[in-house]
C-alpha atoms as a PDB file:
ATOM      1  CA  UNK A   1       7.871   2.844   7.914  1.00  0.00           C
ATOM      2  CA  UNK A   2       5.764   4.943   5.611  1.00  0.00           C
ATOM      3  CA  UNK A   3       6.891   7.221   2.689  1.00  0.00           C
ATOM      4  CA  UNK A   4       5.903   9.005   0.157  1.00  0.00           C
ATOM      5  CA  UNK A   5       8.342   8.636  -2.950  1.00  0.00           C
ATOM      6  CA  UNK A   6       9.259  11.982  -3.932  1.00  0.00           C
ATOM      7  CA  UNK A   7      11.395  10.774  -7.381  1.00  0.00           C
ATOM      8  CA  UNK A   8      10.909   7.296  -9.205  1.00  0.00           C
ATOM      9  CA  UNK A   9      12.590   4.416  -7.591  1.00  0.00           C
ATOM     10  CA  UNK A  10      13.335   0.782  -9.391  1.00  0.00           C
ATOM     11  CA  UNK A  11      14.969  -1.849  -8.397  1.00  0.00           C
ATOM     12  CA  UNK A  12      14.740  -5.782  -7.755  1.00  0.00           C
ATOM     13  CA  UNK A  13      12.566  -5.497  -4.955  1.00  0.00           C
ATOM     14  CA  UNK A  14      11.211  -1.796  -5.085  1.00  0.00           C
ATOM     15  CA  UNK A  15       9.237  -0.396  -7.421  1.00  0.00           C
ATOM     16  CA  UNK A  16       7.696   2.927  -6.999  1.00  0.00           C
ATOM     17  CA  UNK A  17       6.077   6.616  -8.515  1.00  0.00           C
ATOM     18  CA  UNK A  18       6.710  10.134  -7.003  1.00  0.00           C
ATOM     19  CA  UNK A  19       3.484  10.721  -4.513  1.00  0.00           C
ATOM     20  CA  UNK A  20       3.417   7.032  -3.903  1.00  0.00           C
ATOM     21  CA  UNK A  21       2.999   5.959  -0.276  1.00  0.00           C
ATOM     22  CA  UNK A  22       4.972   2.698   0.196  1.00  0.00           C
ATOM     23  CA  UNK A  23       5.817   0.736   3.519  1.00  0.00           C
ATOM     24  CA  UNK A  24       9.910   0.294   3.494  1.00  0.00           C
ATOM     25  CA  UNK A  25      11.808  -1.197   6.335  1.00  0.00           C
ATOM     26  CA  UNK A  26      12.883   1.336   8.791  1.00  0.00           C
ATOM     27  CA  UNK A  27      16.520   1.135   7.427  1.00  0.00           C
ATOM     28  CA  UNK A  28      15.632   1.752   4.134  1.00  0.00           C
ATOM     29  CA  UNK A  29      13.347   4.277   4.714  1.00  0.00           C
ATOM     30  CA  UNK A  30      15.931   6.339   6.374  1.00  0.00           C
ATOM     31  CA  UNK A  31      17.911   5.879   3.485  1.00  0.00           C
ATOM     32  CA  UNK A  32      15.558   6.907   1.058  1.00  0.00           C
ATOM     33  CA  UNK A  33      14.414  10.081   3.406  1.00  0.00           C
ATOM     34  CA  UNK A  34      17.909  10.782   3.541  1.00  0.00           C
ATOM     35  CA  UNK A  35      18.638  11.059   0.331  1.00  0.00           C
ATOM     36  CA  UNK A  36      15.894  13.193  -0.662  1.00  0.00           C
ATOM     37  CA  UNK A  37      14.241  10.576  -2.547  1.00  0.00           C
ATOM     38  CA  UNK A  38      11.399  10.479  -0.262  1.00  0.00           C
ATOM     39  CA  UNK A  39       9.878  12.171   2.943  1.00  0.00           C
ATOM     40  CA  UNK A  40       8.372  10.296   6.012  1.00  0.00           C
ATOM     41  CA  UNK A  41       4.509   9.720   6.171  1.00  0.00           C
ATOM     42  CA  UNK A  42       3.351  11.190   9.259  1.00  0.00           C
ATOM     43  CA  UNK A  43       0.598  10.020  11.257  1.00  0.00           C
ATOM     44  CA  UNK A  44      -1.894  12.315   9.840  1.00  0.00           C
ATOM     45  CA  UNK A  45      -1.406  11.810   6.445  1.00  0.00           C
ATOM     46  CA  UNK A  46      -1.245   7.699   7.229  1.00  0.00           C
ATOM     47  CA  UNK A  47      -4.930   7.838   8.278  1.00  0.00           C
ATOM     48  CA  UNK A  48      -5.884   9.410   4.932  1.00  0.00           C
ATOM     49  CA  UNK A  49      -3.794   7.063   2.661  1.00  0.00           C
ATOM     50  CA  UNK A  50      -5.184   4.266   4.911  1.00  0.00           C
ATOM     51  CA  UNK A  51      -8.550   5.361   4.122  1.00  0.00           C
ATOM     52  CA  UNK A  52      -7.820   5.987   0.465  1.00  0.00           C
ATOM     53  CA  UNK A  53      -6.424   2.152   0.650  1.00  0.00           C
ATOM     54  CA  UNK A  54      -9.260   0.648   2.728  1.00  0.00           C
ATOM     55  CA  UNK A  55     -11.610   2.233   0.250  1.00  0.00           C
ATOM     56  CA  UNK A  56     -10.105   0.917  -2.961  1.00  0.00           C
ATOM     57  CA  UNK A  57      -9.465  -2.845  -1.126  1.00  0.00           C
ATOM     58  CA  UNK A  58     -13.133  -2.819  -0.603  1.00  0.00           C
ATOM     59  CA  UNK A  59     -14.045  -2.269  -3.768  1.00  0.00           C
ATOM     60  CA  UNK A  60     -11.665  -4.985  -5.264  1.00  0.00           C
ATOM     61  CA  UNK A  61     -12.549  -7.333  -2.948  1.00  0.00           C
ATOM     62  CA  UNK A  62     -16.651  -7.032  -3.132  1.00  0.00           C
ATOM     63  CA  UNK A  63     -15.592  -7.763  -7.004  1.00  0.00           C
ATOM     64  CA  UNK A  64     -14.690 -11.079  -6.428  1.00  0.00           C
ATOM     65  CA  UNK A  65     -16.832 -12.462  -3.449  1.00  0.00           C
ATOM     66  CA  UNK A  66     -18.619 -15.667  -4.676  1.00  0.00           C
ATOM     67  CA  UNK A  67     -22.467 -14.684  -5.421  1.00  0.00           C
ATOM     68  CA  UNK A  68     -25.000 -14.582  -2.802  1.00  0.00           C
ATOM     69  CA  UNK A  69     -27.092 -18.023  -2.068  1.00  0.00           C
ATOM     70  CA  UNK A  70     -23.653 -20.065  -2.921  1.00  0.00           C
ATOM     71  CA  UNK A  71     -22.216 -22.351  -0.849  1.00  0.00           C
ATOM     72  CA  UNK A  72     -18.453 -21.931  -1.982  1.00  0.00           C
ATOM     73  CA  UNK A  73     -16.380 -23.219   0.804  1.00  0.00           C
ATOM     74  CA  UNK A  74     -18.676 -25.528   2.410  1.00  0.00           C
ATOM     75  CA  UNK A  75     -18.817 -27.814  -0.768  1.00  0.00           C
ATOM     76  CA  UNK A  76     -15.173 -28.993   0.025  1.00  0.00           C
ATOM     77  CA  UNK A  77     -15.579 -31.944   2.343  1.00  0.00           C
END
């Protein structure tokens, strides 16, 4: 399940900003929802975070792809 964090959350496995989008289990995402500590993504607004993510993966990963004209994996025999 999506949410958006509407407070700051910390914890051993958890960390996360209000306006954050994080993916929780189902169960905890109720929990958090329910305690007003964040509000369900709906399917709408998953699209555009998706595309916000897509767009900023892209970037990081054209950062580190090896340079054109090298063989990289092929080397390894």
């Amino acid at each position: 399940m999506k949410v958006r964090m509407l407070t700051i959350a910390a914890g051993p496995t958890l960390v996360a900003s209000p306006g954050q989008v994080i993916t929780v289990s189902d169960e905890q995402g109720k929990d958090l929802v329910a305690g007003g500590f964040a509000e369900r993504v709906v399917d709408a607004e998953k699209a555009e975070t998706a595309s916000a993510d897509r767009r900023a993966a892209s970037k990081s990963e054209t950062s580190s792809l090896p340079a054109k004209g090298s063989k990289g994996a092929k080397d390894a025999k």
